[in-house]
N, C-alpha and C. Protein backbone atom coordinates (compact mmCIF):
# COMPACT_ATOMS: atom_id res chain seq x y z
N UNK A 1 -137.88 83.99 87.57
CA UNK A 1 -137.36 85.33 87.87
C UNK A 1 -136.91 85.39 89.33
N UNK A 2 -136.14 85.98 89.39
CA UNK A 2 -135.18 85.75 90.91
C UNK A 2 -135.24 87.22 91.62
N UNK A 3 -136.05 87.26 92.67
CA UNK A 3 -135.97 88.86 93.64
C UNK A 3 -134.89 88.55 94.67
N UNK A 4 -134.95 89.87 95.15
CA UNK A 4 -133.90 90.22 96.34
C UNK A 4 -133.92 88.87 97.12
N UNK A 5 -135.93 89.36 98.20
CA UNK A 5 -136.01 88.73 98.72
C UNK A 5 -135.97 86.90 99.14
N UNK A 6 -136.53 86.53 98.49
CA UNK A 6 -136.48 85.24 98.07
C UNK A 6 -135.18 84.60 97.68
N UNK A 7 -134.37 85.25 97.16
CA UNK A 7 -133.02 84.73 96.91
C UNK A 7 -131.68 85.15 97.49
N UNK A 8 -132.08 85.44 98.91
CA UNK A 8 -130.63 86.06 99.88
C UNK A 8 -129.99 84.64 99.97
N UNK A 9 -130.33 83.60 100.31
CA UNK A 9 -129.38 82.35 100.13
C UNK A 9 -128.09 82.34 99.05
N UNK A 10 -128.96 82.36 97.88
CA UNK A 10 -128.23 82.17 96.63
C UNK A 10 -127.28 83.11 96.48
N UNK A 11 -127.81 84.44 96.68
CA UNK A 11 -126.72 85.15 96.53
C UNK A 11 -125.70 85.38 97.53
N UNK A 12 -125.87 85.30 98.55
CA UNK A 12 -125.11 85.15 99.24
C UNK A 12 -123.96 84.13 99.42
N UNK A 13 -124.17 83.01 98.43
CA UNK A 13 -123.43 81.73 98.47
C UNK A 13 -122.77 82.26 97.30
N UNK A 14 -122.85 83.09 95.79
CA UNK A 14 -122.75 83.34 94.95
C UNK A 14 -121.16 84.63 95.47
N UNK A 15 -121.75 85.72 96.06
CA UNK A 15 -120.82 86.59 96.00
C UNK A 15 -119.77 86.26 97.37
N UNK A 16 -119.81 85.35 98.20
CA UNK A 16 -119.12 84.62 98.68
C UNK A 16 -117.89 83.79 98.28
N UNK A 17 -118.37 83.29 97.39
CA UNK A 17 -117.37 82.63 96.06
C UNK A 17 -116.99 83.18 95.02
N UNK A 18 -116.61 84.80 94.87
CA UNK A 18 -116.12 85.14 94.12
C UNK A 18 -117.00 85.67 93.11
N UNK A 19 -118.23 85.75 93.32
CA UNK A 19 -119.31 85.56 91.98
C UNK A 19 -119.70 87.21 91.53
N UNK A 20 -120.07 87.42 90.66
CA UNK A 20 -120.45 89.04 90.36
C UNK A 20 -121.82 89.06 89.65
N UNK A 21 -122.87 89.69 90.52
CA UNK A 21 -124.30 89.70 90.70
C UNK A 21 -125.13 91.12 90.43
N UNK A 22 -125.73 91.03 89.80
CA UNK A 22 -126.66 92.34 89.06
C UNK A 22 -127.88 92.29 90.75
N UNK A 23 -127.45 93.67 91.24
CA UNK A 23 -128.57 93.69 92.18
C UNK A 23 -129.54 94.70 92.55
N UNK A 24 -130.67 94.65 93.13
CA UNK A 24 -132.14 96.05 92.88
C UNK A 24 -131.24 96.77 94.00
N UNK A 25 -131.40 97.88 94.27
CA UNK A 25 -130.89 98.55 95.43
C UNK A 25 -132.07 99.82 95.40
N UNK A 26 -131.65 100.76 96.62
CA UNK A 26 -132.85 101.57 96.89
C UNK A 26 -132.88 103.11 95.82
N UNK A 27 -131.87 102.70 95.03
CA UNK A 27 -131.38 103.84 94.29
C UNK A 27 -131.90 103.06 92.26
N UNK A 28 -130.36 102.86 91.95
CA UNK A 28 -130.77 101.86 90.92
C UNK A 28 -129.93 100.72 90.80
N UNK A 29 -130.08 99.52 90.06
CA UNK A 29 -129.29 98.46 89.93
C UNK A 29 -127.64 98.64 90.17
N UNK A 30 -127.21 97.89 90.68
CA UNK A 30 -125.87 97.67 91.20
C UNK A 30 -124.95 96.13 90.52
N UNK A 31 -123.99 96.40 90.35
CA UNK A 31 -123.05 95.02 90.17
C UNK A 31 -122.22 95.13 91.05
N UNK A 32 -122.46 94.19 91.75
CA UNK A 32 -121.50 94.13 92.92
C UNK A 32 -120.94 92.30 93.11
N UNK A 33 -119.95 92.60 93.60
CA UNK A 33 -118.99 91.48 94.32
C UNK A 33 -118.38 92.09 95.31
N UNK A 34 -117.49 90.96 96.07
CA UNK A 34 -117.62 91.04 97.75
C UNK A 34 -116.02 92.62 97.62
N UNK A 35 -115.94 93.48 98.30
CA UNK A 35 -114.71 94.24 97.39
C UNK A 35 -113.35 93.79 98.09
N UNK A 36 -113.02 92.38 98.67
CA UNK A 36 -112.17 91.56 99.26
C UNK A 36 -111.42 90.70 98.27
N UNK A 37 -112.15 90.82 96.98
CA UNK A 37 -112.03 89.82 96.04
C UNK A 37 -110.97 90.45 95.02
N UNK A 38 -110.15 90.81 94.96
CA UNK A 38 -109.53 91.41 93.45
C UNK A 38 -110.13 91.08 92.36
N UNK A 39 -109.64 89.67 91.99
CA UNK A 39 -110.32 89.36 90.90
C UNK A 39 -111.79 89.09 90.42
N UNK A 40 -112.48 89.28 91.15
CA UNK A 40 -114.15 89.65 91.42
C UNK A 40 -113.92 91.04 90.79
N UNK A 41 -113.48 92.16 91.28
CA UNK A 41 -113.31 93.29 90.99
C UNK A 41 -112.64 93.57 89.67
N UNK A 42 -111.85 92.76 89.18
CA UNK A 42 -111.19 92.70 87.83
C UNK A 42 -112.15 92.99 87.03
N UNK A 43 -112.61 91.45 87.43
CA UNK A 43 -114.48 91.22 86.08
C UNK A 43 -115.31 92.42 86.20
N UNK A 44 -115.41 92.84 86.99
CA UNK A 44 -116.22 93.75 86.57
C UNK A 44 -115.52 94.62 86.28
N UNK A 45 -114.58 95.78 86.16
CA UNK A 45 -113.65 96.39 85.48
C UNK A 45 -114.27 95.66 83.99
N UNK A 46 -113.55 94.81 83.42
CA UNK A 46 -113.81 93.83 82.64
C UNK A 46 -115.16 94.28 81.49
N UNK A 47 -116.13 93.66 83.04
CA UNK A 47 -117.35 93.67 82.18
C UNK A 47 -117.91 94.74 81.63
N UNK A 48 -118.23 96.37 82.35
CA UNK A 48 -118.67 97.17 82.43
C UNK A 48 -117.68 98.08 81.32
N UNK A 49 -116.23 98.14 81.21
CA UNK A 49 -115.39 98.54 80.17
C UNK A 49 -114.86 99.87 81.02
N UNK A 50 -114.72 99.43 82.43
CA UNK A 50 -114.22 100.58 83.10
C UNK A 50 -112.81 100.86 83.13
N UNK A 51 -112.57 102.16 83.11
CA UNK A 51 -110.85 102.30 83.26
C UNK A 51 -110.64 102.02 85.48
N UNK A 52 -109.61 101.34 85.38
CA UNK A 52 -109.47 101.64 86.91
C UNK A 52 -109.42 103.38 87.83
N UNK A 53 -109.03 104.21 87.42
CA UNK A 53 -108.79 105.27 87.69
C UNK A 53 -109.97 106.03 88.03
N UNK A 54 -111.34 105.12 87.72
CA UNK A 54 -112.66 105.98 87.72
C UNK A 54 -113.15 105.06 89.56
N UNK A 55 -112.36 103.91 89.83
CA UNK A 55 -112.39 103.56 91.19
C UNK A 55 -114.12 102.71 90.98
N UNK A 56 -114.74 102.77 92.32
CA UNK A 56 -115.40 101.29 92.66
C UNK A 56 -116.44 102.29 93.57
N UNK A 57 -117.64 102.62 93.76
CA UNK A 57 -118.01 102.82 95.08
C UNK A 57 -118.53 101.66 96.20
N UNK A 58 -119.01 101.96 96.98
CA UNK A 58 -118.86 100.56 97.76
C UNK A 58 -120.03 100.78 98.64
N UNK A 59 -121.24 99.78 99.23
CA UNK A 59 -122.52 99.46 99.65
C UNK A 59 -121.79 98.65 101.32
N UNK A 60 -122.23 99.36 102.08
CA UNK A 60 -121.76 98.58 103.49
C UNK A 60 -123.39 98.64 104.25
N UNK A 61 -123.24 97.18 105.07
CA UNK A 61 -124.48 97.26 105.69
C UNK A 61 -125.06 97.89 107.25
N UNK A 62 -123.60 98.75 107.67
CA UNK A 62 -123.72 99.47 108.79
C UNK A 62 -123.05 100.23 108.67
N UNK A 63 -123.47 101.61 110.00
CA UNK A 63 -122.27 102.46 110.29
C UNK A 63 -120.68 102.09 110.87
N UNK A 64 -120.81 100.96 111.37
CA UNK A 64 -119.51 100.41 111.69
C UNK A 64 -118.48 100.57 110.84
N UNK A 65 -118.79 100.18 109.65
CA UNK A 65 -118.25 99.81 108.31
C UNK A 65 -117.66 100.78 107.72
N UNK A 66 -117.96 102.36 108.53
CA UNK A 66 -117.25 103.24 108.12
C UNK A 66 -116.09 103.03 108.63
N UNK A 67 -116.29 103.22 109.37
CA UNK A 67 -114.97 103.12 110.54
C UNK A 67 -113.85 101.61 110.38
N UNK A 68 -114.33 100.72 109.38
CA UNK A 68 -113.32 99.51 109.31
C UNK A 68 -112.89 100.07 107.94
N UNK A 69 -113.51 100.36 107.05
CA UNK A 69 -113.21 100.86 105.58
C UNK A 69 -112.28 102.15 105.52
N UNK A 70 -112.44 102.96 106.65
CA UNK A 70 -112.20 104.23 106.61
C UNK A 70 -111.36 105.07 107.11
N UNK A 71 -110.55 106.42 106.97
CA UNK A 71 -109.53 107.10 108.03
C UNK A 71 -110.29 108.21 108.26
N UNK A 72 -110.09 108.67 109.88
CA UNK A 72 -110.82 110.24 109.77
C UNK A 72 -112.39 110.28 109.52
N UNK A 73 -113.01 109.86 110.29
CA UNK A 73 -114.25 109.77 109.96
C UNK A 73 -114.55 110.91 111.29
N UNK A 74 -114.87 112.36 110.68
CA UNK A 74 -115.12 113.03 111.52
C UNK A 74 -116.53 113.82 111.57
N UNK A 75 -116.69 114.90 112.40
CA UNK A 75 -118.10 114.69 113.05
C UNK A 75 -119.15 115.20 111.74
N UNK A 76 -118.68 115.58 110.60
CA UNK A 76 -119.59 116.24 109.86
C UNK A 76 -119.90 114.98 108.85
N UNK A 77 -119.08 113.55 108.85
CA UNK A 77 -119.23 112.49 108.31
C UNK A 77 -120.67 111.96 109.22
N UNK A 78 -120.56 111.78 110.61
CA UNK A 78 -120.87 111.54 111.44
C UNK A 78 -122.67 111.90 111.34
N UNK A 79 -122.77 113.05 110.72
CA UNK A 79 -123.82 113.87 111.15
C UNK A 79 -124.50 113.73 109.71
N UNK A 80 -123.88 113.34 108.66
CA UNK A 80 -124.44 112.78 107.63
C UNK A 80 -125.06 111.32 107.50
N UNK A 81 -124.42 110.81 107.92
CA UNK A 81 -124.35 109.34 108.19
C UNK A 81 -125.68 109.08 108.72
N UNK A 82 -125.54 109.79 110.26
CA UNK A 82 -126.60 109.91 110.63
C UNK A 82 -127.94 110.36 110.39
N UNK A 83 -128.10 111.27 109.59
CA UNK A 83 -129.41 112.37 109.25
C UNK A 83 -129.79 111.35 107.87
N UNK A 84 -128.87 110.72 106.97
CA UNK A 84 -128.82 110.41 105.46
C UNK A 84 -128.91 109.20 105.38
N UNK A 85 -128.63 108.13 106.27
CA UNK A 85 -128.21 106.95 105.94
C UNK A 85 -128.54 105.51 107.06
N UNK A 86 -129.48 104.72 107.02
CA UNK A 86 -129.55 104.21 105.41
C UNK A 86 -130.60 105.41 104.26
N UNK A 87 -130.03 104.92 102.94
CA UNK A 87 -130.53 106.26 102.01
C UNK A 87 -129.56 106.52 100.40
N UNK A 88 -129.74 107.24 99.81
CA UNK A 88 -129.15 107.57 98.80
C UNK A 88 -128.46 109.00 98.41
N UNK A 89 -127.32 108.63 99.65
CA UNK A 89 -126.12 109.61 99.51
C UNK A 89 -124.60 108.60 99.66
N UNK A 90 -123.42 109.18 98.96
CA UNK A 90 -122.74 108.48 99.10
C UNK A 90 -121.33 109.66 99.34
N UNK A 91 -120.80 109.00 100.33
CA UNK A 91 -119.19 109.84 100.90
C UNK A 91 -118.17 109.60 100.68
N UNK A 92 -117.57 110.42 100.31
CA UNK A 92 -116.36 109.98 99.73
C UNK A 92 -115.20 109.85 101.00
N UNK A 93 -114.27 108.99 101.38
CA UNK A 93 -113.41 109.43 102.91
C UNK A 93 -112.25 108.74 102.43
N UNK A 94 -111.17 109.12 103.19
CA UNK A 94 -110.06 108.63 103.58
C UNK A 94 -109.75 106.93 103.46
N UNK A 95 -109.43 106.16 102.66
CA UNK A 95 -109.25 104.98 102.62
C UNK A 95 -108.37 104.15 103.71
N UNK A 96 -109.16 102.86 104.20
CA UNK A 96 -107.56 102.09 105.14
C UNK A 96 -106.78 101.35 104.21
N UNK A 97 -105.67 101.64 104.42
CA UNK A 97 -104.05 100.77 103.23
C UNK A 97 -104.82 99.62 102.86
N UNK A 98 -105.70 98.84 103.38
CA UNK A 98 -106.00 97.27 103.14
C UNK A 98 -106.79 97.45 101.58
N UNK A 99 -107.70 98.67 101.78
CA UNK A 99 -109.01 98.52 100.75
C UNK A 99 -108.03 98.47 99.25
N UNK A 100 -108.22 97.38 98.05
CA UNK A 100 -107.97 97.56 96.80
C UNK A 100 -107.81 99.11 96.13
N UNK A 101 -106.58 98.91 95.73
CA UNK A 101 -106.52 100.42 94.27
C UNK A 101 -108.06 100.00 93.26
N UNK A 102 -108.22 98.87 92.74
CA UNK A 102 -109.48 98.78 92.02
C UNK A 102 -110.50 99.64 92.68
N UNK A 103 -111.10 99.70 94.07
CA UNK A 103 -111.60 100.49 94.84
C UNK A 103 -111.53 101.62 94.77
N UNK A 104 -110.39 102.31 94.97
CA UNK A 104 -110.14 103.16 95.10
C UNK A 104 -109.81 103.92 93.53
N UNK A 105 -109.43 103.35 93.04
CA UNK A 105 -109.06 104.39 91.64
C UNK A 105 -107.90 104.82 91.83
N UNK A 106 -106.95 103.92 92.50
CA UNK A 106 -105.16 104.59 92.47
C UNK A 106 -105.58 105.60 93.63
N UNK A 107 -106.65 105.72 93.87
CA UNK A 107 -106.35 107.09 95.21
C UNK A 107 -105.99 106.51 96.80
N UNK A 108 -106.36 107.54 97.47
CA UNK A 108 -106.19 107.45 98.98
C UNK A 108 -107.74 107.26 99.51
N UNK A 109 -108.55 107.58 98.75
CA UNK A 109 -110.04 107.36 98.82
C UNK A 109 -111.24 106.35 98.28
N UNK A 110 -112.25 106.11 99.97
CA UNK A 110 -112.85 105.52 99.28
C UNK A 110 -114.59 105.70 99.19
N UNK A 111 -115.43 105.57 98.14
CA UNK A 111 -116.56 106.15 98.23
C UNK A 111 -117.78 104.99 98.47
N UNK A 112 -118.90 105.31 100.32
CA UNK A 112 -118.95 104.81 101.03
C UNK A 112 -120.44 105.17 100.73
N UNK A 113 -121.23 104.44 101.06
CA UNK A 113 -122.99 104.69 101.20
C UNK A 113 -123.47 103.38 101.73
N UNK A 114 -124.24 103.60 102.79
CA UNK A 114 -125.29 102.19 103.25
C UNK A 114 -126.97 102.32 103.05
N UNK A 115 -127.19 101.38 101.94
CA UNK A 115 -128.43 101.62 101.19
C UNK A 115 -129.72 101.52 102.05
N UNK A 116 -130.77 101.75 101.05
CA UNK A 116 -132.15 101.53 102.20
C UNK A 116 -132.94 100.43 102.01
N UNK A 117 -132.54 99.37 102.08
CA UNK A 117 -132.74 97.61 101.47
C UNK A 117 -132.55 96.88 102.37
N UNK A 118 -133.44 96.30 103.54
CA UNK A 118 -133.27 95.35 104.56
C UNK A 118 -132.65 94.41 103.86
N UNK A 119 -133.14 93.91 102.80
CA UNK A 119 -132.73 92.89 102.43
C UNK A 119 -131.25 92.55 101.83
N UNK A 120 -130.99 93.67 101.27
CA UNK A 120 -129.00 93.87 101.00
C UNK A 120 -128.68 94.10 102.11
N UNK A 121 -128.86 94.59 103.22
CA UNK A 121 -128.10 95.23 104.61
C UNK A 121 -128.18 93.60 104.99
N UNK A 122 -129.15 92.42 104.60
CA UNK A 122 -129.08 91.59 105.57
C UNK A 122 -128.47 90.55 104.45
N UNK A 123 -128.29 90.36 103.56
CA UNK A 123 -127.00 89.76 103.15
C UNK A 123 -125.89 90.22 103.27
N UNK A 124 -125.04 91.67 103.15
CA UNK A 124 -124.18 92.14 103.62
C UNK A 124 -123.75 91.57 105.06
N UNK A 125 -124.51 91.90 105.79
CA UNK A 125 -124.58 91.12 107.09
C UNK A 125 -124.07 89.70 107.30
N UNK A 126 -124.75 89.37 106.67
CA UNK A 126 -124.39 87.57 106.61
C UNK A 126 -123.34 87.36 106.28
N UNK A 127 -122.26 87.90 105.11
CA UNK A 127 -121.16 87.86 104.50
C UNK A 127 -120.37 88.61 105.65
N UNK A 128 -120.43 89.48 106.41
CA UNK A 128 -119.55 90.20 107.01
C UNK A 128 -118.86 91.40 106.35
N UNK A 129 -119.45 91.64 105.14
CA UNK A 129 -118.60 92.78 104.31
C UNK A 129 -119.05 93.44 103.21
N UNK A 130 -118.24 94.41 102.96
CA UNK A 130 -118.88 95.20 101.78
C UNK A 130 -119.24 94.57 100.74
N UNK A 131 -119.81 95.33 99.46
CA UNK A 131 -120.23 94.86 98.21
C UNK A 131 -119.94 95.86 97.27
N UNK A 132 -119.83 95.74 96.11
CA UNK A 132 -119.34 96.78 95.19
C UNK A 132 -120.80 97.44 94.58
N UNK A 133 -121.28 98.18 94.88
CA UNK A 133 -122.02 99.46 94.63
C UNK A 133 -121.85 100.17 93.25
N UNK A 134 -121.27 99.73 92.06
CA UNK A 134 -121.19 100.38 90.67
C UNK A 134 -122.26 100.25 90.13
N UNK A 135 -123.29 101.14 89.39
CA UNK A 135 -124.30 101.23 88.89
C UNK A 135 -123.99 99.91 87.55
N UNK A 136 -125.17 99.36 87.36
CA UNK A 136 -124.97 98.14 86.24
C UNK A 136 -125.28 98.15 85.31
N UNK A 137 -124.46 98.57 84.39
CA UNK A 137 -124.57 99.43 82.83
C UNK A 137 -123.20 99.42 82.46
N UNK A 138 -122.86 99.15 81.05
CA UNK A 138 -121.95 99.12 80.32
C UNK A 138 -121.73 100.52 80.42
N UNK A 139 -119.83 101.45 80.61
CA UNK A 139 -119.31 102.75 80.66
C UNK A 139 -119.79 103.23 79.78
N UNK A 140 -120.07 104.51 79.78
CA UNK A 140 -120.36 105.11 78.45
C UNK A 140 -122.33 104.92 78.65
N UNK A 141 -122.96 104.18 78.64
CA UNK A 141 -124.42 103.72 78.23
C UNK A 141 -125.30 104.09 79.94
N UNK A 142 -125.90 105.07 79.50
CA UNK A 142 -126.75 105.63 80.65
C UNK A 142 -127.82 103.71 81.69
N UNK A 143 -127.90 104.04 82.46
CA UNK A 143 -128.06 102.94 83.60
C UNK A 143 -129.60 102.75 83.23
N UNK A 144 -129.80 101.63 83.55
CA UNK A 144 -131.56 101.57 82.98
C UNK A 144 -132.09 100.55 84.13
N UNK A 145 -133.53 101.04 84.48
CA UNK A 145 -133.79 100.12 85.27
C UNK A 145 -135.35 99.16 84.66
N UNK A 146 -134.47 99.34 83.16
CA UNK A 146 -135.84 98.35 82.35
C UNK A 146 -134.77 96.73 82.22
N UNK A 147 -135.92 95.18 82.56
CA UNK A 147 -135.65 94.08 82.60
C UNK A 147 -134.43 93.96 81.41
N UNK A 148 -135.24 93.93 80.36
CA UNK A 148 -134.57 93.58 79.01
C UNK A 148 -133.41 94.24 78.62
N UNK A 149 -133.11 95.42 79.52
CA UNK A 149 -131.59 96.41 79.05
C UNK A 149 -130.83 95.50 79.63
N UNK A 150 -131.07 95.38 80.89
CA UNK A 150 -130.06 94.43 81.85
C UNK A 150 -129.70 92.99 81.22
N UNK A 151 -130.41 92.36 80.39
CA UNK A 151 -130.41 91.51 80.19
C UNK A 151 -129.46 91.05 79.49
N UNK A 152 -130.26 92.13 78.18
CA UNK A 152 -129.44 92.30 76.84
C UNK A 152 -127.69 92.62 77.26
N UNK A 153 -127.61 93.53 78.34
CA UNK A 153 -126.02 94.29 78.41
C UNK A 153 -125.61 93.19 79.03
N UNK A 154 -125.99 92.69 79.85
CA UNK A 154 -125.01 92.03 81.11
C UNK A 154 -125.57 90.43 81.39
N UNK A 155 -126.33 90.04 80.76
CA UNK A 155 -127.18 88.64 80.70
C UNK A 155 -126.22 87.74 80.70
N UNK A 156 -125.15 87.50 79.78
CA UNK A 156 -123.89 86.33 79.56
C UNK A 156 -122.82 87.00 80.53
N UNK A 157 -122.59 87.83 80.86
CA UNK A 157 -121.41 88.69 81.44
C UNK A 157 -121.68 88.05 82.86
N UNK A 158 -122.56 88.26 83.98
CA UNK A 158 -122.87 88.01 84.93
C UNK A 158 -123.14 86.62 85.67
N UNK A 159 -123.38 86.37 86.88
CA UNK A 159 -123.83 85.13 87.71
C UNK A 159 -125.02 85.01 87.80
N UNK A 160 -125.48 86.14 88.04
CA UNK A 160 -126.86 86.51 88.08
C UNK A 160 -127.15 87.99 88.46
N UNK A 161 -129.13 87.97 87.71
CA UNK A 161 -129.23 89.17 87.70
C UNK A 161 -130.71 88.89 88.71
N UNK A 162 -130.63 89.81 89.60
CA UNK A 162 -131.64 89.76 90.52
C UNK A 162 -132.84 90.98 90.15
N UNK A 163 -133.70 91.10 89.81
CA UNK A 163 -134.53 92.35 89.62
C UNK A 163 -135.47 92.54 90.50
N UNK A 164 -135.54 93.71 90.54
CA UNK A 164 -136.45 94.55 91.83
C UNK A 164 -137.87 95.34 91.63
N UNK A 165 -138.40 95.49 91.99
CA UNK A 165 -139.46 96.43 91.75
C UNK A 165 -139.29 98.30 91.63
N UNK A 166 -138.93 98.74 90.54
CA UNK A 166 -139.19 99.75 90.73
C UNK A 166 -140.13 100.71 90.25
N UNK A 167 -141.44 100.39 90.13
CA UNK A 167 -142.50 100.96 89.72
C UNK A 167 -142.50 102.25 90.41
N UNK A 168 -142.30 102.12 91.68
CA UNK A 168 -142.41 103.37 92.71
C UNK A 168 -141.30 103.75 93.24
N UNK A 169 -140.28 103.33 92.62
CA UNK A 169 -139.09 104.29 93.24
C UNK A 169 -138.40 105.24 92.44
N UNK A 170 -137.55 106.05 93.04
CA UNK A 170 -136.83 107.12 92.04
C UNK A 170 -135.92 106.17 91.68
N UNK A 171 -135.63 107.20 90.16
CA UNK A 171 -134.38 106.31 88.96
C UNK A 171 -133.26 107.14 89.42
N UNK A 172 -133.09 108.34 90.24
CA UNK A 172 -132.13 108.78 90.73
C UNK A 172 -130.58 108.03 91.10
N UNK A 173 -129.61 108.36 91.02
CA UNK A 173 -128.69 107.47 91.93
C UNK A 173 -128.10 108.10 93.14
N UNK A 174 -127.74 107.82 93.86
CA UNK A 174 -127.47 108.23 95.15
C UNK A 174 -126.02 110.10 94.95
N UNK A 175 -126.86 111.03 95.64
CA UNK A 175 -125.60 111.89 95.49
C UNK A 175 -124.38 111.79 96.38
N UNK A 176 -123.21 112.11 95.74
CA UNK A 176 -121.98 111.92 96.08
C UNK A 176 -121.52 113.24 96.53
N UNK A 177 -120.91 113.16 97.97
CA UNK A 177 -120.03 114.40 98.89
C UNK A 177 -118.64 114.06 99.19
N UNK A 178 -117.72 114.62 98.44
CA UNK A 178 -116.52 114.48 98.92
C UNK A 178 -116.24 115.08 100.67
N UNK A 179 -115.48 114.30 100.81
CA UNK A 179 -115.77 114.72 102.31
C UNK A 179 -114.02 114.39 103.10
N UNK A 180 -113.19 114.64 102.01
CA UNK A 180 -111.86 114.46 102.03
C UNK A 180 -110.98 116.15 101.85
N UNK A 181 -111.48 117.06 101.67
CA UNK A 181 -111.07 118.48 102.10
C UNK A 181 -111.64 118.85 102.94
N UNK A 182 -111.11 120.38 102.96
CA UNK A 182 -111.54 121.10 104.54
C UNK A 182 -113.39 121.66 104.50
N UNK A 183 -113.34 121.65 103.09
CA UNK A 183 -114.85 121.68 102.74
C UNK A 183 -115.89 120.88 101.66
N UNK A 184 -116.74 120.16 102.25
CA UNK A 184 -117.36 119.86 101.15
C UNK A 184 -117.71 119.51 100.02
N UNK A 185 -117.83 119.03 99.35
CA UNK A 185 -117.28 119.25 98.09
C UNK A 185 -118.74 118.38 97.20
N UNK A 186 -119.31 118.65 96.44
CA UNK A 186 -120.78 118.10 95.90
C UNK A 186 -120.05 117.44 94.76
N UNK A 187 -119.96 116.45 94.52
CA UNK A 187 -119.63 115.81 93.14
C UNK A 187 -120.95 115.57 92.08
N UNK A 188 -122.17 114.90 92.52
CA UNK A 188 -123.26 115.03 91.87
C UNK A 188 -124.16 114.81 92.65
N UNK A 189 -125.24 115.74 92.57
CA UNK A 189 -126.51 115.71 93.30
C UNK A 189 -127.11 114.68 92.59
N UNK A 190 -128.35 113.96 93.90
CA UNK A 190 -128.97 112.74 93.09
C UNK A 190 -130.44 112.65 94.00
N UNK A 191 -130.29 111.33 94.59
CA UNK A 191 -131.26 111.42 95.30
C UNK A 191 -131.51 112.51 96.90
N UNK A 192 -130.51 112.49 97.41
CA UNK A 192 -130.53 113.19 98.54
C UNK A 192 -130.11 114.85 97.89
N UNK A 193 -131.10 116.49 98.20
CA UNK A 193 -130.69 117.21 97.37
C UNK A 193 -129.90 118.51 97.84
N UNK A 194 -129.32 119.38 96.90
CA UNK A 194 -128.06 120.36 98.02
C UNK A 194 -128.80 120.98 99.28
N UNK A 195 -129.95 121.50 98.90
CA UNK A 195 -130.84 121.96 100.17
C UNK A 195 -130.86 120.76 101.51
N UNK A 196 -131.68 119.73 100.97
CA UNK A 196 -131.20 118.67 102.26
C UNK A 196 -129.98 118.94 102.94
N UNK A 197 -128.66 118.60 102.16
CA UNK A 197 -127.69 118.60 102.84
C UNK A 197 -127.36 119.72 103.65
N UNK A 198 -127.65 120.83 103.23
CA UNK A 198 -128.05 122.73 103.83
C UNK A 198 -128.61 122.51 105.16
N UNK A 199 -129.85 121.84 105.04
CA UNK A 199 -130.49 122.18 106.24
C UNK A 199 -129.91 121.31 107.07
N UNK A 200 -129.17 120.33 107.16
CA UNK A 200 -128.43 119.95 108.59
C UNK A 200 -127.02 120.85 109.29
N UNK A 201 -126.95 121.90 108.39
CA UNK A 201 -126.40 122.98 109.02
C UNK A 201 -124.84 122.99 108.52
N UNK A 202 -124.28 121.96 107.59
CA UNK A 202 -123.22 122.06 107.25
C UNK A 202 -122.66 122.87 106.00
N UNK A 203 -121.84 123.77 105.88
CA UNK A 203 -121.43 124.48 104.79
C UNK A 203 -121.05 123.48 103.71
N UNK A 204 -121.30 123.58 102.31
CA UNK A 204 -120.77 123.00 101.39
C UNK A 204 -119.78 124.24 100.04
N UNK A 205 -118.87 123.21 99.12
CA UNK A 205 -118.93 124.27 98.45
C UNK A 205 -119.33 124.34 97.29
């Protein structure tokens, strides 16, 4: 059985080369590849039975990463980022021309969160770049963070599947804030909740 920890080598040599990897995150399982890769990004399209138009979210291992991924990263991004992250909220912003339409979903946007996982922040790290952040579950089929679902769905599909401990964590997934209008915008509350976001003083709508 293969954990995070113990296997940052491997995977790191894995999604380096193109590879697409079932991974624990601080929220719930992730399939991610490096999002530099198109055809990394294909397969999973591919695997999962996604339409492109539903886009990619994306796992970066710093705040920097906004700002290379991103346009307009202004102070109420800033103040989230900060108060939320690392954590399980995710922002939606302004895309740079470079990032993939697979990414993006044909838009101008791209949706950004840096998790609470030394151990993904420090393979991220090592690679120099993002990772694809899509919950790891066939479209349509609610996300599970039992061994044998993963197995069964995505066991032949994948490079590997890394599993995590989540006895004690929330099955939540990270909530999503558009943050590409003049206000706010809640797409789905998750782990981080509308009150949280309230009390750092920013209007939502």
């Amino acid at each position: 059985m293969f954990s995070l920890d113990k296997s940052k080598s491997i995977i790191t040599n894995l999604l380096s080369n193109g590879g697409v990897v079932v991974l624990p995150t601080d929220t719930i399982y992730s399939l991610s590849c490096l999002i530099t890769m198109d055809k990394s990004l294909k397969r999973i399209l591919k695997i999962k039975g996604r339409d492109i138009s539903k886009g990619i979210p994306v796992l970066i291992p710093h705040k920097n990463y906004f700002y290379k991924y991103s346009e307009n990263i202004n102070s109420a991004c800033e103040l989230l980022i900060d108060t939320f992250m690392p954590g399980g909220l995710t922002l939606i912003v302004r895309k740079k021309p470079f990032i993939s339409n697979i990414i993006s979903g044909n838009t101008d946007n791209i949706a950004i969160r840096i998790p609470d996982d030394p151990n993904l922040i420090n393979i991220m790290s090592t690679i120099k770049s993002g990772i694809t952040g899509t919950s790891a579950n066939i479209s349509g089929k609610e996300h599970s963070l039992l061994e044998e679902n993963l197995v069964e769905d995505l066991g032949e599909k994948v490079d590997m599947i890394v599993f995590g401990d989540y006895k004690n964590k929330s099955s939540n997934p990270s909530t999503i804030l558009d943050m590409t209008a003049n206000k706010i915008n809640v797409i789905r509350e998750g782990k981080i909740t509308i009150n949280d976001i309230k009390n750092t003083g920013l209007e939502i709508q």
